[in-house]
C-alpha atoms as a PDB file:
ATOM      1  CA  UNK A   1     121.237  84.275 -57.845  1.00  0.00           C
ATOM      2  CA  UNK A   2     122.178  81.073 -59.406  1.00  0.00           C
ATOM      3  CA  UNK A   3     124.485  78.919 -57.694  1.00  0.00           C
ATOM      4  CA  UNK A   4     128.179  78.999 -58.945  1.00  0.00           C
ATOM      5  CA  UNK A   5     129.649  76.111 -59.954  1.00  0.00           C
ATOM      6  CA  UNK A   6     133.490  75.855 -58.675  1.00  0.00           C
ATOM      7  CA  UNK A   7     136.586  73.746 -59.981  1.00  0.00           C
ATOM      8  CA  UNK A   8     136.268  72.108 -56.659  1.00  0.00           C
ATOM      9  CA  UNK A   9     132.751  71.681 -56.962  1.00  0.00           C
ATOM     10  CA  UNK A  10     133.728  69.600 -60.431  1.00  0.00           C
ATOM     11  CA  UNK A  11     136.304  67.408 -59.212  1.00  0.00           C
ATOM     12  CA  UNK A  12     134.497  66.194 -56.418  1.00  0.00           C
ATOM     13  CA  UNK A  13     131.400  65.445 -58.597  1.00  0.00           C
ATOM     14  CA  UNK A  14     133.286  63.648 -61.197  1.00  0.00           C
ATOM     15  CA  UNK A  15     135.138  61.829 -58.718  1.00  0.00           C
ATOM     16  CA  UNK A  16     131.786  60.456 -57.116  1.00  0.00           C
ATOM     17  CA  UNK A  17     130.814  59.514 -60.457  1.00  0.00           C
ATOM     18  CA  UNK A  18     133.650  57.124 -61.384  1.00  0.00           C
ATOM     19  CA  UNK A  19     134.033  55.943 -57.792  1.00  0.00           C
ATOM     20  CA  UNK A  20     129.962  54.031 -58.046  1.00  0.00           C
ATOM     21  CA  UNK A  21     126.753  54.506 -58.982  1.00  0.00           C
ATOM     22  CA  UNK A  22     124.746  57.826 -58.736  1.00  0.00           C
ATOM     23  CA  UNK A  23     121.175  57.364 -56.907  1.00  0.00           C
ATOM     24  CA  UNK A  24     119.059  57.744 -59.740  1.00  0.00           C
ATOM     25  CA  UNK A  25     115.789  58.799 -56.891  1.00  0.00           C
ATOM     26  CA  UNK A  26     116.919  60.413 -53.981  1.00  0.00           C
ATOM     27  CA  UNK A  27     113.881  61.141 -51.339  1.00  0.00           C
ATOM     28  CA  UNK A  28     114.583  63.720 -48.521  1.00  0.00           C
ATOM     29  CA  UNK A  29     113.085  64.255 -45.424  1.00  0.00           C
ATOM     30  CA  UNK A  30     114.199  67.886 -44.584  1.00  0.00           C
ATOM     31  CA  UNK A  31     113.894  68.378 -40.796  1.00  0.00           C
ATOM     32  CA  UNK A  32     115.069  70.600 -38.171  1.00  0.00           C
ATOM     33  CA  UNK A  33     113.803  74.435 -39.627  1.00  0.00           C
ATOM     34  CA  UNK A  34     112.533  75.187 -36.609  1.00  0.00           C
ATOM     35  CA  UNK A  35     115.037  73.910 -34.582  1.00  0.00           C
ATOM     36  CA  UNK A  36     117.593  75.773 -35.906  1.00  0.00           C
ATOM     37  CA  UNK A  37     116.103  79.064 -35.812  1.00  0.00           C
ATOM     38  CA  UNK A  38     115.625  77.993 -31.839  1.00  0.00           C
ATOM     39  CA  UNK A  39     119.319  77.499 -31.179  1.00  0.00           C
ATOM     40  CA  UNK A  40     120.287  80.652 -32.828  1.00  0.00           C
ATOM     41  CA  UNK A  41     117.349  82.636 -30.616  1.00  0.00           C
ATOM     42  CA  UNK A  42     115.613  83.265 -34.055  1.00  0.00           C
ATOM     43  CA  UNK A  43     111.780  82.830 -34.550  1.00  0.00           C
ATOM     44  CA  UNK A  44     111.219  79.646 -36.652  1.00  0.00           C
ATOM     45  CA  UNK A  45     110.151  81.460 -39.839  1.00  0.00           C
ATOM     46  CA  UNK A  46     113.698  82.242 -40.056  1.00  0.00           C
ATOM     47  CA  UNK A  47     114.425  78.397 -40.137  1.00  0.00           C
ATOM     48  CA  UNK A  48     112.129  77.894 -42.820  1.00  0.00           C
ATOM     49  CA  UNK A  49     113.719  81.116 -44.975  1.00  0.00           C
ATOM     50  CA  UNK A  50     116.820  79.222 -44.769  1.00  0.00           C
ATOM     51  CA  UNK A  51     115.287  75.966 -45.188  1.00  0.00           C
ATOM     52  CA  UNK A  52     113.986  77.502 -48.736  1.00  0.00           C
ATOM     53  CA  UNK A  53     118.032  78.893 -49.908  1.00  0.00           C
ATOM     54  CA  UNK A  54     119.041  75.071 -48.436  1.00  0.00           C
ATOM     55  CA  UNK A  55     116.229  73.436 -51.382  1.00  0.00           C
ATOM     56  CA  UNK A  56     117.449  76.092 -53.914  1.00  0.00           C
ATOM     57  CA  UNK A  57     121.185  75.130 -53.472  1.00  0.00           C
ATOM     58  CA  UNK A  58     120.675  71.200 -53.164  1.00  0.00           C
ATOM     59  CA  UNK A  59     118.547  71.244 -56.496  1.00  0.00           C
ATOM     60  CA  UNK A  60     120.984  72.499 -58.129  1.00  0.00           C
ATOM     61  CA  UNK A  61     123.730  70.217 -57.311  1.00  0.00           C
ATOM     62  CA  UNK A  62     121.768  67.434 -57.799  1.00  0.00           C
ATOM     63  CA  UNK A  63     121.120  68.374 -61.172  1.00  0.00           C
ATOM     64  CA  UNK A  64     124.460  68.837 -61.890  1.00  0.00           C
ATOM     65  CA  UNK A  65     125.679  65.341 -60.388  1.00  0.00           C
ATOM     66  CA  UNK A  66     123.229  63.405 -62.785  1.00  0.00           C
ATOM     67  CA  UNK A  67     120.401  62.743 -60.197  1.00  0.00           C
ATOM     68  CA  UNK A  68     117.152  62.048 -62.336  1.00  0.00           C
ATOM     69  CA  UNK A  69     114.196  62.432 -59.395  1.00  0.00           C
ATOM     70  CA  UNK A  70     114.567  64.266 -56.475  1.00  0.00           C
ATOM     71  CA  UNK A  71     111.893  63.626 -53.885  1.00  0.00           C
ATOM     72  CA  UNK A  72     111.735  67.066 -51.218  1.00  0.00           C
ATOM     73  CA  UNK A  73     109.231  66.227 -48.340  1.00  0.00           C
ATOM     74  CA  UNK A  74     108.278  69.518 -48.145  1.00  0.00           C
ATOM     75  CA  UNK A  75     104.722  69.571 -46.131  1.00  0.00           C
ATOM     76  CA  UNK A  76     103.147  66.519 -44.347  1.00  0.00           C
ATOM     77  CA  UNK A  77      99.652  66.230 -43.565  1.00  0.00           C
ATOM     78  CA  UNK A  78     100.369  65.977 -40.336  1.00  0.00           C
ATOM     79  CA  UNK A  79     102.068  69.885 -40.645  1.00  0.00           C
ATOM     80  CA  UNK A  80      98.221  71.531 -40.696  1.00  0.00           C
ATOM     81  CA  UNK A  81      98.465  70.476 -37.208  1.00  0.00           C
ATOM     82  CA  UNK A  82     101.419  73.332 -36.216  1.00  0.00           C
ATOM     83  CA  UNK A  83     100.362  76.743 -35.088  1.00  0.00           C
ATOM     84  CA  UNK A  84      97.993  79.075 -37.452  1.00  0.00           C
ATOM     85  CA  UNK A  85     100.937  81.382 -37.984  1.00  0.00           C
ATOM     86  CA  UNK A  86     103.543  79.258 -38.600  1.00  0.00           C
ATOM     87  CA  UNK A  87     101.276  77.337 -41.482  1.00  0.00           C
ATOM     88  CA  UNK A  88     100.254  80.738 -42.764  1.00  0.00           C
ATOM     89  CA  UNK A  89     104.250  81.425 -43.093  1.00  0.00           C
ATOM     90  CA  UNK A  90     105.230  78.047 -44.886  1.00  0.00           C
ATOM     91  CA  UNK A  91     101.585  78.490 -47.498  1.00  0.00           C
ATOM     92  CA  UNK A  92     103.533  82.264 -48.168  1.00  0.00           C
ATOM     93  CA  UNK A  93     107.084  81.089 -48.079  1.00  0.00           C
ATOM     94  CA  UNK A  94     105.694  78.127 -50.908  1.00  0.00           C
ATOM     95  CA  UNK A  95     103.939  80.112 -53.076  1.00  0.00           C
ATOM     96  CA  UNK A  96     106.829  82.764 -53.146  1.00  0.00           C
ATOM     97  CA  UNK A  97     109.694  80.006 -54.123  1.00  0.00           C
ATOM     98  CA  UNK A  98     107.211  78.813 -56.696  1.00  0.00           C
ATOM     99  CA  UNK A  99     106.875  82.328 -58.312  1.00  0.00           C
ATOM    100  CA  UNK A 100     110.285  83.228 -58.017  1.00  0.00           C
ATOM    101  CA  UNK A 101     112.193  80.019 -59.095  1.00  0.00           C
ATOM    102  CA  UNK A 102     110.164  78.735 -62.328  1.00  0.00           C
ATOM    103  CA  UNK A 103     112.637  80.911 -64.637  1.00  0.00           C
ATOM    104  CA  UNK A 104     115.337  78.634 -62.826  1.00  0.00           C
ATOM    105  CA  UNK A 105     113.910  75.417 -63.203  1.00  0.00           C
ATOM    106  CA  UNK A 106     113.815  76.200 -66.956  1.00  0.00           C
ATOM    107  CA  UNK A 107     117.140  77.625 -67.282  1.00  0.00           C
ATOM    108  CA  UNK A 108     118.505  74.045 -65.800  1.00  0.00           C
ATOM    109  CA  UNK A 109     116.271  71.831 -67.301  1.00  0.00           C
ATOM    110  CA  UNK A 110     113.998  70.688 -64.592  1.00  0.00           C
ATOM    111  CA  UNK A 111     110.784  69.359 -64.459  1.00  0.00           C
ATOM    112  CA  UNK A 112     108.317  70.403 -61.365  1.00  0.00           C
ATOM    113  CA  UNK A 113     105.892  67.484 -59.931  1.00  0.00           C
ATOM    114  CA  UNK A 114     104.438  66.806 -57.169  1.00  0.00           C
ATOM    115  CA  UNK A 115     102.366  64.345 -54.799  1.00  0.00           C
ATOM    116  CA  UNK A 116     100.137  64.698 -52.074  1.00  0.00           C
ATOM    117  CA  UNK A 117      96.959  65.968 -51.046  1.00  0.00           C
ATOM    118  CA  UNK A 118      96.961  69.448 -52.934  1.00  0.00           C
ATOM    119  CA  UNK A 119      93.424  70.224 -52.894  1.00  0.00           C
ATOM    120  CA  UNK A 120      94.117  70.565 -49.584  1.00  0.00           C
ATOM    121  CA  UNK A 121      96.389  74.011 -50.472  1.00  0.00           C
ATOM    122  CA  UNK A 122      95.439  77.368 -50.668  1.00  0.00           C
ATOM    123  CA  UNK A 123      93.674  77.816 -53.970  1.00  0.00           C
ATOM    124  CA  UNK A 124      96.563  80.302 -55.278  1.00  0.00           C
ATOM    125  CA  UNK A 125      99.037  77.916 -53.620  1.00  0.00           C
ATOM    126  CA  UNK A 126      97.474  75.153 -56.077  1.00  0.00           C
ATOM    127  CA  UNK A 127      97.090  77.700 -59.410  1.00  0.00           C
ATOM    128  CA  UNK A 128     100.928  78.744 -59.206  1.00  0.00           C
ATOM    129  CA  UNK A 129     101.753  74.831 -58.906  1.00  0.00           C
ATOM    130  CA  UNK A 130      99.900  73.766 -61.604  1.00  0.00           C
ATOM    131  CA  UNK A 131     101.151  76.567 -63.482  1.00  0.00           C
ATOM    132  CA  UNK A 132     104.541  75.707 -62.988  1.00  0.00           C
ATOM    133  CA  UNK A 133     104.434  72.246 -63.191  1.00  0.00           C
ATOM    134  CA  UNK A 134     102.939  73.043 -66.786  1.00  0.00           C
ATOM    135  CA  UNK A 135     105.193  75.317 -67.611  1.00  0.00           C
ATOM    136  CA  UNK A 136     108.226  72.843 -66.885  1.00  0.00           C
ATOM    137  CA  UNK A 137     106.637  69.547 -68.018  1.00  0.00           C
ATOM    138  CA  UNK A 138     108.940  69.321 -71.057  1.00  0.00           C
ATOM    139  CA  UNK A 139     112.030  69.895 -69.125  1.00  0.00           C
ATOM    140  CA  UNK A 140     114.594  66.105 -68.831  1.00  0.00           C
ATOM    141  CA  UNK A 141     117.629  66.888 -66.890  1.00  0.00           C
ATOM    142  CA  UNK A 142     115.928  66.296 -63.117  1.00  0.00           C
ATOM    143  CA  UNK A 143     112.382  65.847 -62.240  1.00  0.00           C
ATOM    144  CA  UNK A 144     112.405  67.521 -58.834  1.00  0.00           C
ATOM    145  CA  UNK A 145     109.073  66.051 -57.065  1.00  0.00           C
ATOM    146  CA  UNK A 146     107.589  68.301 -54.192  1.00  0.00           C
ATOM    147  CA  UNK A 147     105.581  65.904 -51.569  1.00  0.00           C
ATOM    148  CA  UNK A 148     103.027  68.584 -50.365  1.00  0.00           C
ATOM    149  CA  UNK A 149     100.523  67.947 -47.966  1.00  0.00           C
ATOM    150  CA  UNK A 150     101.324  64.508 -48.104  1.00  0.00           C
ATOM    151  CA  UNK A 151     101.434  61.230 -46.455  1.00  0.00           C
ATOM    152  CA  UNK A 152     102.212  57.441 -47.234  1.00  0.00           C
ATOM    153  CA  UNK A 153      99.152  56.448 -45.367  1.00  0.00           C
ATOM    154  CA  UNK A 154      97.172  58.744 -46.977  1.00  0.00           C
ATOM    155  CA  UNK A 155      98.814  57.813 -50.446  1.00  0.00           C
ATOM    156  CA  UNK A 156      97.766  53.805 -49.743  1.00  0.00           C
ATOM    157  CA  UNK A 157      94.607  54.799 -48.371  1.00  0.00           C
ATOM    158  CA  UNK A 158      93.822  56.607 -51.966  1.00  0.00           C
ATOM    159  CA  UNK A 159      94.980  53.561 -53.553  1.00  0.00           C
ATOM    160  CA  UNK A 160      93.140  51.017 -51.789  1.00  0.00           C
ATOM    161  CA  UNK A 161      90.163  53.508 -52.664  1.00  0.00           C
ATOM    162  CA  UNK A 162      90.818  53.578 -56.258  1.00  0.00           C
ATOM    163  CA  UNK A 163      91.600  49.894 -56.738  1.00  0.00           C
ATOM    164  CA  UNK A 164      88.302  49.086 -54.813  1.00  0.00           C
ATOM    165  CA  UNK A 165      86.527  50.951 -57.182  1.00  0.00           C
ATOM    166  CA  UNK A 166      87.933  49.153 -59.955  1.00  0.00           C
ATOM    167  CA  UNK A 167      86.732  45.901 -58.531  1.00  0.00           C
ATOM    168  CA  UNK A 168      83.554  47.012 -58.069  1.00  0.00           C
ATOM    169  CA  UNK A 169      83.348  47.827 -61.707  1.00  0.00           C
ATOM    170  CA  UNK A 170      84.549  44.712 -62.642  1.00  0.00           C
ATOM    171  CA  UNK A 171      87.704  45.805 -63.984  1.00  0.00           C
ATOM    172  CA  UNK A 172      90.173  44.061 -61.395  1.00  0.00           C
ATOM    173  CA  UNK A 173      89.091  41.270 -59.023  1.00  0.00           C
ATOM    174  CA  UNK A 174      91.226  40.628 -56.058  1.00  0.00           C
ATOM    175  CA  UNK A 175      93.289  37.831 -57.650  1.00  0.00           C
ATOM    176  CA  UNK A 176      94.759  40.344 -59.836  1.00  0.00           C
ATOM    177  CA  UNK A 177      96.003  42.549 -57.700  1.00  0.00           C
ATOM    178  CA  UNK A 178      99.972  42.200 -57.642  1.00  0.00           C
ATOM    179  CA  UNK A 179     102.103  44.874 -56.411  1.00  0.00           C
ATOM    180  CA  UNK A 180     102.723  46.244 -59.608  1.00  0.00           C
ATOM    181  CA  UNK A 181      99.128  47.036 -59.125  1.00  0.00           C
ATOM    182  CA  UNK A 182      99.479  48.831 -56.279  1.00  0.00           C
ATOM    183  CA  UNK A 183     102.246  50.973 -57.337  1.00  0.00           C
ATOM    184  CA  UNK A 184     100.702  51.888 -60.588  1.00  0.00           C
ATOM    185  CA  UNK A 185      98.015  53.342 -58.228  1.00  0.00           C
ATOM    186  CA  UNK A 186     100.251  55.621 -56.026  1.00  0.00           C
ATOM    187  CA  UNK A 187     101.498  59.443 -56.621  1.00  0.00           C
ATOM    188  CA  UNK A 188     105.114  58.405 -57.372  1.00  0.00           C
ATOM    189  CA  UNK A 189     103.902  55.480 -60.163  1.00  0.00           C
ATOM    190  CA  UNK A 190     105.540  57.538 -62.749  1.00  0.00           C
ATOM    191  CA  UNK A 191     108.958  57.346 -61.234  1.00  0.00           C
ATOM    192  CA  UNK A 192     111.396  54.690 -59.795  1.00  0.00           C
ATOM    193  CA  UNK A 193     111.281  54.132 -56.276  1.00  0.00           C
ATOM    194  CA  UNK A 194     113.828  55.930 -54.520  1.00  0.00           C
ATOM    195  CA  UNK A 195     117.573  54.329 -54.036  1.00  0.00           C
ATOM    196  CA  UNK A 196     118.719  56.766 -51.221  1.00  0.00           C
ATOM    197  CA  UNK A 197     116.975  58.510 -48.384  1.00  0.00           C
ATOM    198  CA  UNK A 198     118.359  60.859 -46.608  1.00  0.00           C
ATOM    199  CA  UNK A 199     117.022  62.352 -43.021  1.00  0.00           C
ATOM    200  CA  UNK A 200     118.615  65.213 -41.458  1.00  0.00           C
ATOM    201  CA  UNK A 201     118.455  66.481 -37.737  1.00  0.00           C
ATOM    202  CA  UNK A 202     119.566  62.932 -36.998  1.00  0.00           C
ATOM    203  CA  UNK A 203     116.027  61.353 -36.030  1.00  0.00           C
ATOM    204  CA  UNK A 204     115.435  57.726 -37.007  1.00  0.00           C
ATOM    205  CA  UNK A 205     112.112  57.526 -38.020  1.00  0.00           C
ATOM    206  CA  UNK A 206     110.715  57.497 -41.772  1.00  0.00           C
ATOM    207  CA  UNK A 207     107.550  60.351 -40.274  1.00  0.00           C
ATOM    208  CA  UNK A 208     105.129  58.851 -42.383  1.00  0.00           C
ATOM    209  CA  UNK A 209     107.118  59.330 -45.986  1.00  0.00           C
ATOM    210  CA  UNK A 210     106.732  56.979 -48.752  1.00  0.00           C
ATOM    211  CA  UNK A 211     105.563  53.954 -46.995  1.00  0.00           C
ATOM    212  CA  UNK A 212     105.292  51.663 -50.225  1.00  0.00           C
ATOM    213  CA  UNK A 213     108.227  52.991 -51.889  1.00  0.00           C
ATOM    214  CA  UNK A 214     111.074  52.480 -49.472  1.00  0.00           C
ATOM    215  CA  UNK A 215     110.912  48.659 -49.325  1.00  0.00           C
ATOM    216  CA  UNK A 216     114.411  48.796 -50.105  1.00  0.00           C
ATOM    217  CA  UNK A 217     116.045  52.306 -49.756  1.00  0.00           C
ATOM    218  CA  UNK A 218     119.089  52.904 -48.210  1.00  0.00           C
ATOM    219  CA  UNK A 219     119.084  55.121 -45.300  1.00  0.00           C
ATOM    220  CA  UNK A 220     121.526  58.289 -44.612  1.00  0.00           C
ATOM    221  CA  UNK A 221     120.631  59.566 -41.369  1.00  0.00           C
ATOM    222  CA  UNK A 222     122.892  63.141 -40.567  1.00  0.00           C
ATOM    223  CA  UNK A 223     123.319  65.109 -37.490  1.00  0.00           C
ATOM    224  CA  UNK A 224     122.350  68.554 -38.904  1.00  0.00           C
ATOM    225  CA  UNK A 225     119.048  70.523 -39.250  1.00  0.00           C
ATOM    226  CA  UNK A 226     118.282  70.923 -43.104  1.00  0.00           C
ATOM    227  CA  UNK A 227     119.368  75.211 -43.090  1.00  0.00           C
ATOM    228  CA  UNK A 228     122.429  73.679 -42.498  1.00  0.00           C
ATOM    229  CA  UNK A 229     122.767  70.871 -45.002  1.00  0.00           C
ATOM    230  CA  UNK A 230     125.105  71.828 -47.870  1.00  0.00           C
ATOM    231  CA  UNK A 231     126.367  70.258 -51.317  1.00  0.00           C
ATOM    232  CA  UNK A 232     129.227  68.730 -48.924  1.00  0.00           C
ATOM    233  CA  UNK A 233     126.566  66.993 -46.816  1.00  0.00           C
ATOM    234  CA  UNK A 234     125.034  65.490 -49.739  1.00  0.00           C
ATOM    235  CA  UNK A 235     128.239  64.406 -51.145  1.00  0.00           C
ATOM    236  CA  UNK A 236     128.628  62.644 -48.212  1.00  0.00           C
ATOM    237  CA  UNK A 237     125.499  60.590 -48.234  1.00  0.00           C
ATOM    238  CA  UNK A 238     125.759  59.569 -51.814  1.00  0.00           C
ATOM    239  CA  UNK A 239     129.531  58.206 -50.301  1.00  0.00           C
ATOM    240  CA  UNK A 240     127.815  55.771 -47.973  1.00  0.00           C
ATOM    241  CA  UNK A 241     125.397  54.789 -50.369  1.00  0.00           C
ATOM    242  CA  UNK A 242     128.272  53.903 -52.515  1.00  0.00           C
ATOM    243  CA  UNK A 243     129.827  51.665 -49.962  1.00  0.00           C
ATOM    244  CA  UNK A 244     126.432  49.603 -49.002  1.00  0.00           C
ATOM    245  CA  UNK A 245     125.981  46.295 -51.050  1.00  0.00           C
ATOM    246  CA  UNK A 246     121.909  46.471 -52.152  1.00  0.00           C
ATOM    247  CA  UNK A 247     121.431  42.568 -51.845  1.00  0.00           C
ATOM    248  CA  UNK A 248     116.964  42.598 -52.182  1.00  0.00           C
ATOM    249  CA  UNK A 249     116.969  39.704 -49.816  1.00  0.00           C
ATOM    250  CA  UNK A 250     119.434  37.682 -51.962  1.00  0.00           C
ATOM    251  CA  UNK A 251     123.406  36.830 -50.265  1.00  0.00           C
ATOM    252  CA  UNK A 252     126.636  38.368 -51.279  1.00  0.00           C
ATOM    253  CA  UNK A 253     127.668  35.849 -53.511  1.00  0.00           C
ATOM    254  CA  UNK A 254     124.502  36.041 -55.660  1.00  0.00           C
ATOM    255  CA  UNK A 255     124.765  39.657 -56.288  1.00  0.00           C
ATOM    256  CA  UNK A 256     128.107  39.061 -57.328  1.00  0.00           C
ATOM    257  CA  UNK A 257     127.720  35.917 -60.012  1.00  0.00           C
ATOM    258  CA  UNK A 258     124.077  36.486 -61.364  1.00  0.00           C
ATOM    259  CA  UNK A 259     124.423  32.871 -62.608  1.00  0.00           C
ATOM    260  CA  UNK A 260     123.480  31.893 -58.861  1.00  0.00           C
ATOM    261  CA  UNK A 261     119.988  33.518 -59.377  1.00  0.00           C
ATOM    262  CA  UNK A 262     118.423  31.402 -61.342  1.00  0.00           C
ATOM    263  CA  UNK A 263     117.625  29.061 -58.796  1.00  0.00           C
ATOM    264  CA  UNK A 264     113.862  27.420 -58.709  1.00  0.00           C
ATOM    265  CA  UNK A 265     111.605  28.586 -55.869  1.00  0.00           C
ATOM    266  CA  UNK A 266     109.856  25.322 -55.545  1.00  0.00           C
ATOM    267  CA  UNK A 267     112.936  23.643 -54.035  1.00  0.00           C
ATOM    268  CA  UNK A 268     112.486  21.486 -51.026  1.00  0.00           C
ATOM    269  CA  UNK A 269     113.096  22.622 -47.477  1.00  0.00           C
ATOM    270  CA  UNK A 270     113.903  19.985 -44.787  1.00  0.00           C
ATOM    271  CA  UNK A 271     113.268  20.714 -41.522  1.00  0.00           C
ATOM    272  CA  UNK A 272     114.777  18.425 -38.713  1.00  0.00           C
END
């Protein structure tokens, strides 16, 4: 069933809207599946059912708050390493969403991508996402991006690769490589780099996610596993990113009277 939109729902999303900016990329790193199912004596494939209603629902309200990429790190590399089983479960529990939801992603508008490693999926796994991701490719509302079997070092180890190759051609030599360069090389070249990340089951690390791309992302770190994560949660995180000043290395006052960045680089620096 499609998610209902309330009154409620409205005013709070039109609120957020006048009261700042809307990330235009949000990246998530949905943790804590497993740990959930574990506090509620439930078998982690329960935690990952959830986990799959939690994407569904979030999606949605993104769409409908005027997000334009949503980045859903779905399956790291480092995830073949978990029990037979449980990788077994998540391959079914993917390919199942992907079946079921296309006729969604149509109805609102939104394009399927994704990055990673997918030759590394099960061979139907890959044939429904290609399908889908054909089927959707003329959709503009959202772009919801699916990192699957993915890592950053593995995304700038496939860059390094491909730029190498190029130099070897003669088609770049190492002068030339800026980092425009190297982003036109990675998965996510296609899209902006993400304003807002948000982790839940309150751990502070970035697990390997989008190494390049979060130079400058603001961070929302909550204190609940991703089953539990709701449309209030991410209301919430787009609040703090409304309150942080995004300065790129530059002061307060500079953001504030662009006139101040037009300074030349070449000025002198005294050091006594």
């Amino acid at each position: 069933m499609a998610r209902k939109k309330t009154r409620s729902d409205s005013a709070i999303q039109e609120e957020l809207k006048k009261s700042g900016d809307i990330p235009s990329h949000i990246a998530i790193i949905m943790d804590g599946n497993g740990r959930w199912a574990k506090k509620r004596g439930l078998p982690r494939v329960a935690g990952h059912r959830r986990g799959v209603e939690t994407v569904r629902e979030i999606v949605e309200v993104c769409a409908e708050i005027g997000v334009k990429y949503l980045t859903l790190y779905t399956f790291s590399t480092e995830n073949w390493k978990r029990p037979k089983d449980e990788v077994s479960t998540l391959m079914r529990l993917l390919l199942k969403s992907l079946k079921d939801r296309l006729d969604e992603l149509n109805k609102n508008d939104i394009k399927l991508t994704c990055i990673g490693n997918i030759e590394s999926l099960p061979t139907v796994v890959q044939k429904q996402l290609y399908e889908d991701i054909e089927r959707t490719r003329n959709n503009k509302r959202m772009t919801l991006n699916l990192a699957l079997s993915y890592s950053g070092r593995w995304e700038l180890l496939e860059a390094v690769k491909n730029i190498s190759h190029k130099i070897a051609e003669g088609k770049l030599t190492p002068d030339n490589i800026t980092e425009k360069i190297i982003s036109d090389h990675l998965t996510t070249r296609n899209m902006p780099e993400p304003e807002l990340i948000i982790r839940t089951s309150g751990e502070f690390r970035v697990s390997n996610f989008l190494l390049w791309q979060i130079a400058y992302s603001e961070f929302v770190i909550l204190d609940v596993y991703w089953p539990e994560f709701s449309d209030k949660h991410l209301y919430d995180a787009i609040r703090q990113y409304q309150k942080r000043e995004r300065r790129f290395g530059k002061v307060s006052e500079q953001i504030h009277n662009p006139e101040n960045n037009n300074q030349k680089k070449d000025f002198p620096v005294e050091i006594s």
